[in-house]
Every structure is written in structure tokens, then in C-alpha cells.
N, C-alpha and C. Protein backbone atom coordinates (compact mmCIF):
# COMPACT_ATOMS: atom_id res chain seq x y z
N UNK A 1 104.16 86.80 93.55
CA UNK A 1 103.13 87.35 94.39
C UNK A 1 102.53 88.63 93.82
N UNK A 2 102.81 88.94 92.98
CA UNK A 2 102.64 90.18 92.23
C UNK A 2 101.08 90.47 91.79
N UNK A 3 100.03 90.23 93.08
CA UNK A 3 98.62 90.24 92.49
C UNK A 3 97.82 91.35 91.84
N UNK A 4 98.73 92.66 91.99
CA UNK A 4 98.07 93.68 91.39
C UNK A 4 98.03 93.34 89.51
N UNK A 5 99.15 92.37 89.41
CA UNK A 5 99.07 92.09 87.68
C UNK A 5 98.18 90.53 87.15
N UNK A 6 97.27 90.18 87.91
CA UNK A 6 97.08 89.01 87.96
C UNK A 6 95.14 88.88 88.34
N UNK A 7 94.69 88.31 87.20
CA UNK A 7 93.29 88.53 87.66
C UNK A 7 92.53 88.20 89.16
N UNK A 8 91.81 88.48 88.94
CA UNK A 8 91.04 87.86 90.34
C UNK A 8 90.89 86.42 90.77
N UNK A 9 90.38 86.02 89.52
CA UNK A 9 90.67 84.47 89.37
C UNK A 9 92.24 83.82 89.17
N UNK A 10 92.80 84.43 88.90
CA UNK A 10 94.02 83.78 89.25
C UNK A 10 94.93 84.06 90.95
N UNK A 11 94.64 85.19 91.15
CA UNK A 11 94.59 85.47 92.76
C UNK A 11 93.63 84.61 93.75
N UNK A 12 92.73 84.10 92.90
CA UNK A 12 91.90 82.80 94.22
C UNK A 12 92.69 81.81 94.03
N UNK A 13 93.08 81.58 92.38
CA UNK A 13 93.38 79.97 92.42
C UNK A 13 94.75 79.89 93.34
N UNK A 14 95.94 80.79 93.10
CA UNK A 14 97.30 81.14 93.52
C UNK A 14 97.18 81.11 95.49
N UNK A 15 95.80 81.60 95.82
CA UNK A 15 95.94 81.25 97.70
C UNK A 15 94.59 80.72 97.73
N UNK A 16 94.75 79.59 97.09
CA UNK A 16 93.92 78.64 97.01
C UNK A 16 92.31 78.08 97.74
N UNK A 17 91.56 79.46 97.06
CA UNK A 17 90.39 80.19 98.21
C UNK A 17 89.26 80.15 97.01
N UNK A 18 87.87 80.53 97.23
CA UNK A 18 87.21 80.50 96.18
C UNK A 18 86.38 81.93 96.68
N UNK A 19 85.80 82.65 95.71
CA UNK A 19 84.85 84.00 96.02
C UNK A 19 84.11 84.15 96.85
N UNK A 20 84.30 82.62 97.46
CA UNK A 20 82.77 82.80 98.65
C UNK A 20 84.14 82.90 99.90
N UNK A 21 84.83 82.57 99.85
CA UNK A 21 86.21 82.44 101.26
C UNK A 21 86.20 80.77 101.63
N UNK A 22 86.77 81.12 102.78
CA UNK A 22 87.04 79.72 103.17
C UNK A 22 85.89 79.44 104.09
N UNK A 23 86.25 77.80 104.00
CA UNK A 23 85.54 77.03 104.81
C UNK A 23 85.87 77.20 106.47
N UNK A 24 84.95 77.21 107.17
CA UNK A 24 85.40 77.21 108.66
C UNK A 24 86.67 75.56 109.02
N UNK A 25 86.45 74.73 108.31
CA UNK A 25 87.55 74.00 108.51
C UNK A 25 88.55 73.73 107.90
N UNK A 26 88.59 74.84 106.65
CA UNK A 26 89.68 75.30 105.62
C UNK A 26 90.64 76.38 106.88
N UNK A 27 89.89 77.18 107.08
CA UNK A 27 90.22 78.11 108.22
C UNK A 27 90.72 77.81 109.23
N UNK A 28 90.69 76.60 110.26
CA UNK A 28 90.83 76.07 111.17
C UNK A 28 92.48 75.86 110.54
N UNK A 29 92.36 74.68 109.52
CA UNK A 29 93.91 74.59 109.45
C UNK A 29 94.85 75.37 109.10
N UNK A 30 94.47 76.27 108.10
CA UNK A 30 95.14 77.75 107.61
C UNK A 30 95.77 78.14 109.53
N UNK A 31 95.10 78.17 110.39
CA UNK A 31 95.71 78.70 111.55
C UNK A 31 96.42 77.87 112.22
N UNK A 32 96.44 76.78 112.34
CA UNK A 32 97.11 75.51 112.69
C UNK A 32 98.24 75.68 111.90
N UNK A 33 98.63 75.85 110.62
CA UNK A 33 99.36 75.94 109.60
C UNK A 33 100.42 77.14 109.64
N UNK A 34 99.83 78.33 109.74
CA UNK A 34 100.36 79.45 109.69
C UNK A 34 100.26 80.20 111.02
N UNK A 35 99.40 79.97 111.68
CA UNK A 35 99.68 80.91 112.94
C UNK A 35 98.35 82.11 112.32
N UNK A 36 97.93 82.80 113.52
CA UNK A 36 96.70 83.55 113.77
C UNK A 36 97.13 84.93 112.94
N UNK A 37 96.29 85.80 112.23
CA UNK A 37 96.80 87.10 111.41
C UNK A 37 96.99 87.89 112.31
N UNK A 38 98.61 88.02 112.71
CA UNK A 38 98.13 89.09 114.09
C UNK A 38 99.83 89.57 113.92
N UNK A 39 100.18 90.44 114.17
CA UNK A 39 101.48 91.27 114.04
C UNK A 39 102.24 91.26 115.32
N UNK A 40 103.19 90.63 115.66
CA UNK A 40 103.49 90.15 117.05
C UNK A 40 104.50 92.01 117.45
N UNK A 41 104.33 92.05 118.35
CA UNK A 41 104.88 93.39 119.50
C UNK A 41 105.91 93.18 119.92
N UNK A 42 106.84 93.65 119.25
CA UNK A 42 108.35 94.25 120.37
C UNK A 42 108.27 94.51 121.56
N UNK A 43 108.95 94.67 122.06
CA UNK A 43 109.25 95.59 123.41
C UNK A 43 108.91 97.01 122.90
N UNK A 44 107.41 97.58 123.43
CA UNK A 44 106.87 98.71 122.97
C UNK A 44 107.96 99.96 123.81
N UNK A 45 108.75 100.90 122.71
CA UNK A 45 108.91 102.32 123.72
C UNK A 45 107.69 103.35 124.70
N UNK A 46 107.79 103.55 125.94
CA UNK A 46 107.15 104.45 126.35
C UNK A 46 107.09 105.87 125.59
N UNK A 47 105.68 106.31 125.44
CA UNK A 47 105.93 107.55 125.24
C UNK A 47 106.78 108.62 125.96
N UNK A 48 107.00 107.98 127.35
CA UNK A 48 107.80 109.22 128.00
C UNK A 48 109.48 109.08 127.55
N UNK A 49 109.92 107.47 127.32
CA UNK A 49 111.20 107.64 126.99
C UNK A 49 111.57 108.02 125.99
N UNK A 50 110.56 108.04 124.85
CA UNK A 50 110.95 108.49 123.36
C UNK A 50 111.01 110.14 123.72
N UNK A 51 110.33 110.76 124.53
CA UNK A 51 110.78 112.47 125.11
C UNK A 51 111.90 112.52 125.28
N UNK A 52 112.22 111.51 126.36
CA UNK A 52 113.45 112.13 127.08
C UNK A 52 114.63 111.86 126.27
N UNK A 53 114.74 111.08 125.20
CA UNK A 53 115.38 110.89 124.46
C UNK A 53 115.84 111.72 123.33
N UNK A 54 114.67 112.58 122.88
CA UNK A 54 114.57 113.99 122.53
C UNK A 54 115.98 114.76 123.16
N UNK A 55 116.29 114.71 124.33
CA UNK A 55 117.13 115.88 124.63
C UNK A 55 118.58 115.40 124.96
N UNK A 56 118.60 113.84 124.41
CA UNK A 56 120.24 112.98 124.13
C UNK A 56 120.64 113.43 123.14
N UNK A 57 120.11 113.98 122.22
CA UNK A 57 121.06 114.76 120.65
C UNK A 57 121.70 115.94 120.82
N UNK A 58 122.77 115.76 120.62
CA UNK A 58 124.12 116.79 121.12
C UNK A 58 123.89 117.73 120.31
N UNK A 59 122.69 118.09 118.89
CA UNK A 59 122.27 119.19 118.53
C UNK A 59 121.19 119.76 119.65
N UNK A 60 120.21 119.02 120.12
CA UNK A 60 119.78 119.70 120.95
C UNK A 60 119.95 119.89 122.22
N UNK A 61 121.20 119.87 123.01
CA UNK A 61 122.10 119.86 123.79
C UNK A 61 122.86 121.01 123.53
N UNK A 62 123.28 121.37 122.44
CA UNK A 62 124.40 122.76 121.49
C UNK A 62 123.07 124.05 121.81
N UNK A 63 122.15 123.55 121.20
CA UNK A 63 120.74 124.76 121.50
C UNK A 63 120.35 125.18 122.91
């Protein structure tokens, strides 16, 4: 995967795309295939519990 050492043209041929991009029904299956480009979410911390959590360290507990 190392595309920073690898031309451009070999980076299209390798994810198998051409300079213009994909086709809308190249695209279609790419998402069918792989799933949508999207970074799935944990259980987000509240900003307020990451505070209060602040004052569970037995250094800042000693202070």
C-alpha cells in the first residue's frame, strides 16, 4: 500500500480507478462491497464527564 513510493499511474491501476474517478455504477458497488466512507462512533464521552474525571487522579486529589 505504500503509495507515496508508487506513481500515480500505478496508484490508479493498484485501486482500480482511472483519472477521471469512478463510474456512478462502479460507485454503487464499491458501497455495496465495502460499506459507505464514514468512521463509525463509539460511545462518545461527555464533555462534562471527561471534567469530572479530571479530579479522580490521586495527584490531583494530593494538591
Amino acid at each position: 500500500m505504500d503509495y507515496y513510493n508508487k506513481t500515480a499511474d500505478e496508484c490508479l491501476k493498484d485501486l482500480r480507478t482511472s483519472i477521471e474517478g469512478l463510474s456512478d455504477e462502479e460507485a454503487e458497488n464499491r458501497i455495496k462491497l465495502y460499506g459507505l466512507n464514514e468512521i463509525e462512533q463509539k460511545n462518545k464521552i461527555s464533555p462534562f464527564k471527561i471534567f469530572l474525571e479530571q479530579f479522580m487522579s490521586p495527584l490531583v486529589i494530593i494538591l
